[in-house]
N, C-alpha and C. Protein backbone atom coordinates (compact mmCIF):
# COMPACT_ATOMS: atom_id res chain seq x y z
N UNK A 1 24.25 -8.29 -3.55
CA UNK A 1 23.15 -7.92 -4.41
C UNK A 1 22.26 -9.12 -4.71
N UNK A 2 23.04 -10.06 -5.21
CA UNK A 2 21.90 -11.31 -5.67
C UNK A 2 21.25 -11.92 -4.37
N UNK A 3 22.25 -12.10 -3.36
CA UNK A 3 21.32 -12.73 -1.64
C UNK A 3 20.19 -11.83 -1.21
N UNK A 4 19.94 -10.42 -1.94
CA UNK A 4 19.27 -9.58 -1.44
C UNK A 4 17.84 -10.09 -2.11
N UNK A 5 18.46 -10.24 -3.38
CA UNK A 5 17.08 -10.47 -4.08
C UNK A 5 16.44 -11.99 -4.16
N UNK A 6 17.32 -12.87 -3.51
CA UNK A 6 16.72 -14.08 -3.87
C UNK A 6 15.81 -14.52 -2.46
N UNK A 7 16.43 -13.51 -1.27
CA UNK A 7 15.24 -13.83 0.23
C UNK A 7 14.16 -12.50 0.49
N UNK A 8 13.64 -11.64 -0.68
CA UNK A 8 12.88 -10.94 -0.53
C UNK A 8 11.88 -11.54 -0.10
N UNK A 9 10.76 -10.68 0.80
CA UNK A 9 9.95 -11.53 1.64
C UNK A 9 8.62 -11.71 0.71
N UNK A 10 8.16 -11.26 0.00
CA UNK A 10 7.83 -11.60 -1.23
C UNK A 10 8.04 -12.76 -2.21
N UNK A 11 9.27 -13.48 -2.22
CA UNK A 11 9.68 -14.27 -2.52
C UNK A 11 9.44 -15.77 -1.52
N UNK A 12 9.52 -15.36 -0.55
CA UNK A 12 9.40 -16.26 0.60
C UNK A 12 7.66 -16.36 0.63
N UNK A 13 7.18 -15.11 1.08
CA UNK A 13 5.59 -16.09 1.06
C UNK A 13 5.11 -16.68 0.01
N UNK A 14 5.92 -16.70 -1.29
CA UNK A 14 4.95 -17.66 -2.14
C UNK A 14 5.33 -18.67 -2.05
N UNK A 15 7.20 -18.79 -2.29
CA UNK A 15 7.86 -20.19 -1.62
C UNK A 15 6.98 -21.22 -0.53
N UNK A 16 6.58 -20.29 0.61
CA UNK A 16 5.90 -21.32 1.54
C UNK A 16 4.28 -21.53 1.47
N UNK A 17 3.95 -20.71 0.43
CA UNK A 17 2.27 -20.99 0.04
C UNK A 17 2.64 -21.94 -1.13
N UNK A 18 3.31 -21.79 -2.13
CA UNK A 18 3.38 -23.11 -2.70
C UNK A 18 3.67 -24.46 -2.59
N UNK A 19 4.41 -24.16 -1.39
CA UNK A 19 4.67 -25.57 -0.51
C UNK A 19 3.46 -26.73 -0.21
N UNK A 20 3.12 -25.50 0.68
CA UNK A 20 1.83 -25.76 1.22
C UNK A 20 0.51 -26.31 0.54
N UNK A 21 0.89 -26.03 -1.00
CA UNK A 21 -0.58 -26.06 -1.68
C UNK A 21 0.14 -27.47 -1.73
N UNK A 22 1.05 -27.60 -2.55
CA UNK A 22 2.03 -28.61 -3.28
C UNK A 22 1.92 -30.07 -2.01
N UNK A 23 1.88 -29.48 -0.93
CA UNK A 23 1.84 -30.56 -0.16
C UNK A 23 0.39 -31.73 -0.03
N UNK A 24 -0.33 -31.02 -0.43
CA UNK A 24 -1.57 -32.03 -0.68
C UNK A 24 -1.54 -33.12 -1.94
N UNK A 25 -1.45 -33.04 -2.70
CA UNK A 25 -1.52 -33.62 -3.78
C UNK A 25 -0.54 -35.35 -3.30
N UNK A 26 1.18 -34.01 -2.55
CA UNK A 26 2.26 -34.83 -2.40
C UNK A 26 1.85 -36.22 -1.45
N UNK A 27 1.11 -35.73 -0.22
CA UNK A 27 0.51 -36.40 0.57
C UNK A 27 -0.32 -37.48 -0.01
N UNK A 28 -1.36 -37.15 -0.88
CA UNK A 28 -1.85 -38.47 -1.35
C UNK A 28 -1.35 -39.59 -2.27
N UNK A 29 0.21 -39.06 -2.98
CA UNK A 29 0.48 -40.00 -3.33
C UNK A 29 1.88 -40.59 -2.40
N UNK A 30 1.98 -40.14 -1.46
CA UNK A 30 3.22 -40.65 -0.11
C UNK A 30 1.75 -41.94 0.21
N UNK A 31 0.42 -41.50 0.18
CA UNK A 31 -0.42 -42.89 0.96
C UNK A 31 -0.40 -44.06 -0.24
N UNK A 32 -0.28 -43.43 -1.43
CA UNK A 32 -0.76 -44.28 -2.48
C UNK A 32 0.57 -45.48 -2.81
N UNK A 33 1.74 -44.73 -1.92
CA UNK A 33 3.12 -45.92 -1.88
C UNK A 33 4.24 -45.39 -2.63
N UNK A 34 4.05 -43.90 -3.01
CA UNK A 34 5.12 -44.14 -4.04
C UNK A 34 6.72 -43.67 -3.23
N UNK A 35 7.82 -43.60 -4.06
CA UNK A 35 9.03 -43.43 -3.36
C UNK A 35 9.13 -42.36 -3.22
N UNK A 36 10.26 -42.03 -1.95
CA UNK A 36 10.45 -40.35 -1.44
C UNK A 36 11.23 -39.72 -2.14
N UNK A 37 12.02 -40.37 -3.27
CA UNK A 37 12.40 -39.67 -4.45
C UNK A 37 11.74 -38.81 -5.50
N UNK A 38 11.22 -39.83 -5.93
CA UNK A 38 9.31 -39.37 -6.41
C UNK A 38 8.57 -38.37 -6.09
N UNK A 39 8.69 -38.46 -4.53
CA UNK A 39 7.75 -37.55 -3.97
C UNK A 39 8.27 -35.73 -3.82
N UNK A 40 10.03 -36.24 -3.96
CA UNK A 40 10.92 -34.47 -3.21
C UNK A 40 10.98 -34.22 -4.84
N UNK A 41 10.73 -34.67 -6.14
CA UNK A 41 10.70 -34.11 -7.15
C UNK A 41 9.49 -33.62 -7.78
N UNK A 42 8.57 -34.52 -7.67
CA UNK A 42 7.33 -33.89 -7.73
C UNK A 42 7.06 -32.40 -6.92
N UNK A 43 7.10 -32.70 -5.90
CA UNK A 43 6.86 -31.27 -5.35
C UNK A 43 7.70 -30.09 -5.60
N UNK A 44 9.21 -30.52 -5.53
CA UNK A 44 10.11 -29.38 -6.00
C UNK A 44 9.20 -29.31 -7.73
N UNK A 45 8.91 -29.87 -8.70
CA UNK A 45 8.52 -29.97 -10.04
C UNK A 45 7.38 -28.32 -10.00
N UNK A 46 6.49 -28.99 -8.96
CA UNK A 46 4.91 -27.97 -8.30
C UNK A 46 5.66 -27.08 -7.87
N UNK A 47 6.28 -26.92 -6.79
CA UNK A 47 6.72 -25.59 -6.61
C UNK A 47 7.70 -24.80 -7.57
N UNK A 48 8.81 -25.11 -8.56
CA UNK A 48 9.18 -24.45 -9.66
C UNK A 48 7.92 -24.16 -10.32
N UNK A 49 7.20 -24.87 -10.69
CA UNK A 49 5.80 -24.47 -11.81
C UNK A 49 5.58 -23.17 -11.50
N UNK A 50 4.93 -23.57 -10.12
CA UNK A 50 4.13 -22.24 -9.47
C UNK A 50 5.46 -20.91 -9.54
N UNK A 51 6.26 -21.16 -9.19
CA UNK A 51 7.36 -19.57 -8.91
C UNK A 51 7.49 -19.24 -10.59
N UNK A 52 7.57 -19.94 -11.15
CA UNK A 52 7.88 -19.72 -12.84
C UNK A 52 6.40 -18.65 -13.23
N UNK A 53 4.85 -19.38 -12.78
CA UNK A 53 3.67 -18.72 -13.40
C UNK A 53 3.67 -17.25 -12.63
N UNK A 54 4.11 -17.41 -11.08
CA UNK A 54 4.08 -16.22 -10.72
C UNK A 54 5.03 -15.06 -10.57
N UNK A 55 5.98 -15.69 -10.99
CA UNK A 55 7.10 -14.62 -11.75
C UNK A 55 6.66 -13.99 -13.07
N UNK A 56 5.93 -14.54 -13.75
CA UNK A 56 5.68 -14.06 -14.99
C UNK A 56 6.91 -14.12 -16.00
N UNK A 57 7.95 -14.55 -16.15
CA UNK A 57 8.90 -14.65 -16.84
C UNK A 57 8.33 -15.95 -17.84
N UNK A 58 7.46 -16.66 -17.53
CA UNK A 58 7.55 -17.93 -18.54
C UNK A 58 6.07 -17.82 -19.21
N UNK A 59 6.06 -18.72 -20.35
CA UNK A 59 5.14 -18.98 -20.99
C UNK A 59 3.79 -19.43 -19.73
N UNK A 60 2.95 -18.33 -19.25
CA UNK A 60 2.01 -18.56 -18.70
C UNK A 60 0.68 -19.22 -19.05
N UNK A 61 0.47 -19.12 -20.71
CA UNK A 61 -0.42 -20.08 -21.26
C UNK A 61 -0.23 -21.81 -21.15
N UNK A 62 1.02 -22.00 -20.87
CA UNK A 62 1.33 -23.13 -20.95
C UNK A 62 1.85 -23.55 -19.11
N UNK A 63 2.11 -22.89 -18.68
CA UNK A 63 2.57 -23.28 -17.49
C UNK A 63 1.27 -23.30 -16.09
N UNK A 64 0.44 -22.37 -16.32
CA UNK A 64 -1.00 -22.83 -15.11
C UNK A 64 -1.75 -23.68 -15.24
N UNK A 65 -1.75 -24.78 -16.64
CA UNK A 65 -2.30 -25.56 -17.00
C UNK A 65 -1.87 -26.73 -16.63
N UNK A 66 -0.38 -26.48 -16.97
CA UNK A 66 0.48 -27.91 -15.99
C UNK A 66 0.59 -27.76 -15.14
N UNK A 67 0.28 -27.33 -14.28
CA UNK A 67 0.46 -26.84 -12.59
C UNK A 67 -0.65 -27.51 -12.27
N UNK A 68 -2.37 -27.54 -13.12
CA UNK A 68 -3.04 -27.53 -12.43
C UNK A 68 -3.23 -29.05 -12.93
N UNK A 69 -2.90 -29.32 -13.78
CA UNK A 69 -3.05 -30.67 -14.28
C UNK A 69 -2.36 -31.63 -13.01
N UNK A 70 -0.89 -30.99 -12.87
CA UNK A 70 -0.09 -31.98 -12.40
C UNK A 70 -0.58 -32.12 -10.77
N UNK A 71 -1.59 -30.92 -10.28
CA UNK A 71 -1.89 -30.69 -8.80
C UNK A 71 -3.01 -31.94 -8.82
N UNK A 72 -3.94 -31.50 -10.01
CA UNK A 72 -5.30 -32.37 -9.74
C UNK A 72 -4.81 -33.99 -10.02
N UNK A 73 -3.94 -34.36 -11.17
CA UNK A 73 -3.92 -35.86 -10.77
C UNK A 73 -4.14 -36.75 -10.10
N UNK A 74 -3.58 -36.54 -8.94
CA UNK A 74 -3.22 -37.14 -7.79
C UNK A 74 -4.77 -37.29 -6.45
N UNK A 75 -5.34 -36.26 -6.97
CA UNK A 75 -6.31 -36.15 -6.34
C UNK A 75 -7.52 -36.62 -6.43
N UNK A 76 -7.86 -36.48 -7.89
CA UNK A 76 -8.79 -37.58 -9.10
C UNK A 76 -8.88 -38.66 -8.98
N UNK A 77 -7.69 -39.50 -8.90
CA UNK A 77 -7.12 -40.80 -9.13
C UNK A 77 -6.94 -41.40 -7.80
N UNK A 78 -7.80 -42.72 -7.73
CA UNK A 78 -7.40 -43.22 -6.66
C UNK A 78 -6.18 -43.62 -6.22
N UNK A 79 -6.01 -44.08 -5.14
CA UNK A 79 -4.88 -44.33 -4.86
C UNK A 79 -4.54 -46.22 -5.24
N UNK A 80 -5.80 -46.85 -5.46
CA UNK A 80 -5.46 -48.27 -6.36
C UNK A 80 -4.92 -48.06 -7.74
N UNK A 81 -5.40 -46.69 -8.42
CA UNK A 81 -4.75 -46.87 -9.53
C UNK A 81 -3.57 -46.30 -9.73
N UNK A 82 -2.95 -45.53 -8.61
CA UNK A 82 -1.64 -44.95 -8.95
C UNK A 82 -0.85 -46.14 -8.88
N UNK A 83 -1.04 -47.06 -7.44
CA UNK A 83 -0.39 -48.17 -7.49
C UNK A 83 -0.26 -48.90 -8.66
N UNK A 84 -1.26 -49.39 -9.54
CA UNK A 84 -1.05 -50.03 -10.72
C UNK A 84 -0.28 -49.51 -11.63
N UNK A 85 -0.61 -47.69 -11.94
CA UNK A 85 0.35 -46.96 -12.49
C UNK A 85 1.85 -47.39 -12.42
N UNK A 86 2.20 -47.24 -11.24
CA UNK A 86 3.74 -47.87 -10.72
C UNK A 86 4.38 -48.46 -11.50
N UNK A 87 3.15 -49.90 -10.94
CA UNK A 87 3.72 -51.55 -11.39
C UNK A 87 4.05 -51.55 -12.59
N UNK A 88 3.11 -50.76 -13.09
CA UNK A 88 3.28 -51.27 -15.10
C UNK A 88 4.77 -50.35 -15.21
N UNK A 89 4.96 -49.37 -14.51
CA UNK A 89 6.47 -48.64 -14.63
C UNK A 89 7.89 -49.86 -14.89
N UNK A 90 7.44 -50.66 -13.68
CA UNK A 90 8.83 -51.62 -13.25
C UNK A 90 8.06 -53.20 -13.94
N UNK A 91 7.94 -53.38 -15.36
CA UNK A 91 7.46 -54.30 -15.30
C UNK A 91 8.77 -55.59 -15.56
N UNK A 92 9.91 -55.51 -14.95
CA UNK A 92 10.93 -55.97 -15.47
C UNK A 92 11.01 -57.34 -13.68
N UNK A 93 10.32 -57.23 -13.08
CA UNK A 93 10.03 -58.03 -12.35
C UNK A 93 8.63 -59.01 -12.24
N UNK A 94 8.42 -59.63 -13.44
CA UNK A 94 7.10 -60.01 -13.70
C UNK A 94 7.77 -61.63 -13.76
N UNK A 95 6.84 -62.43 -13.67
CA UNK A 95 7.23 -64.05 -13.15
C UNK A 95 7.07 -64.54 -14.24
N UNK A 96 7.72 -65.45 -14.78
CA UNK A 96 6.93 -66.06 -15.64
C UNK A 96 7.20 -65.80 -17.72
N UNK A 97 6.68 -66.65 -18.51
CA UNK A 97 7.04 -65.88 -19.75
C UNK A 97 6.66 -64.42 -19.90
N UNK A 98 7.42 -63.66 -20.98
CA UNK A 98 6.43 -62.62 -21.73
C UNK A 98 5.07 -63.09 -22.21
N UNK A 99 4.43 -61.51 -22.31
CA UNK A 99 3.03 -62.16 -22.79
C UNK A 99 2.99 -62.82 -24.31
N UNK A 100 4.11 -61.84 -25.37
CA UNK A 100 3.63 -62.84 -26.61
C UNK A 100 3.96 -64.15 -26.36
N UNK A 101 4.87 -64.64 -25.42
CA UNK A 101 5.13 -66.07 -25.79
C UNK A 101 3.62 -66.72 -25.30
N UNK A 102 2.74 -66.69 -24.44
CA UNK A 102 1.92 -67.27 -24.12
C UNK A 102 1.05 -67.85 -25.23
């Protein structure tokens, strides 16, 4: 019963249209450097979004907004500033004093 319902083909073309959308965004930030960890959660992140808004089971006021937020980011934003984004992430490799001591 449940294998029946979880490969309905219905289920499957949105699976691979959300992929698909999901894969652009993913793509510009695979150029912008980031890790392939990063990258298989983000997209799994986009594609749950999307199956959640189009299931209709979830808060849809709140969920096409982060979908579209989290799609356009990446796209907006160059790819110099995601890199900087990063850096300031891991700033635990920086040379030198902290800044207050300066």
């Amino acid at each position: 019963m449940i294998g029946r319902m979880l490969l309905t083909p219905w289920l499957l073309a949105v699976t691979f249209a959300l992929v698909a959308v999901a894969a652009i965004p993913t793509r510009r930030l695979f150029l912008a450097g980031v890790g392939r960890g990063t990258l298989t959660t983000y997209l799994l992140a986009l594609v749950a979004l999307g199956l959640l808004a189009a299931s209709g089971r979830g808060p849809d006021r709140l969920l096409i907004p982060c979908f579209v937020a989290a799609f356009a980011a990446p796209l907006v934003a160059s790819p110099a500033v995601i890199r900087r984004a990063l850096r300031r992430g891991g700033g635990a490799e920086r040379d030198g004093p902290p800044r207050d001591a300066r």
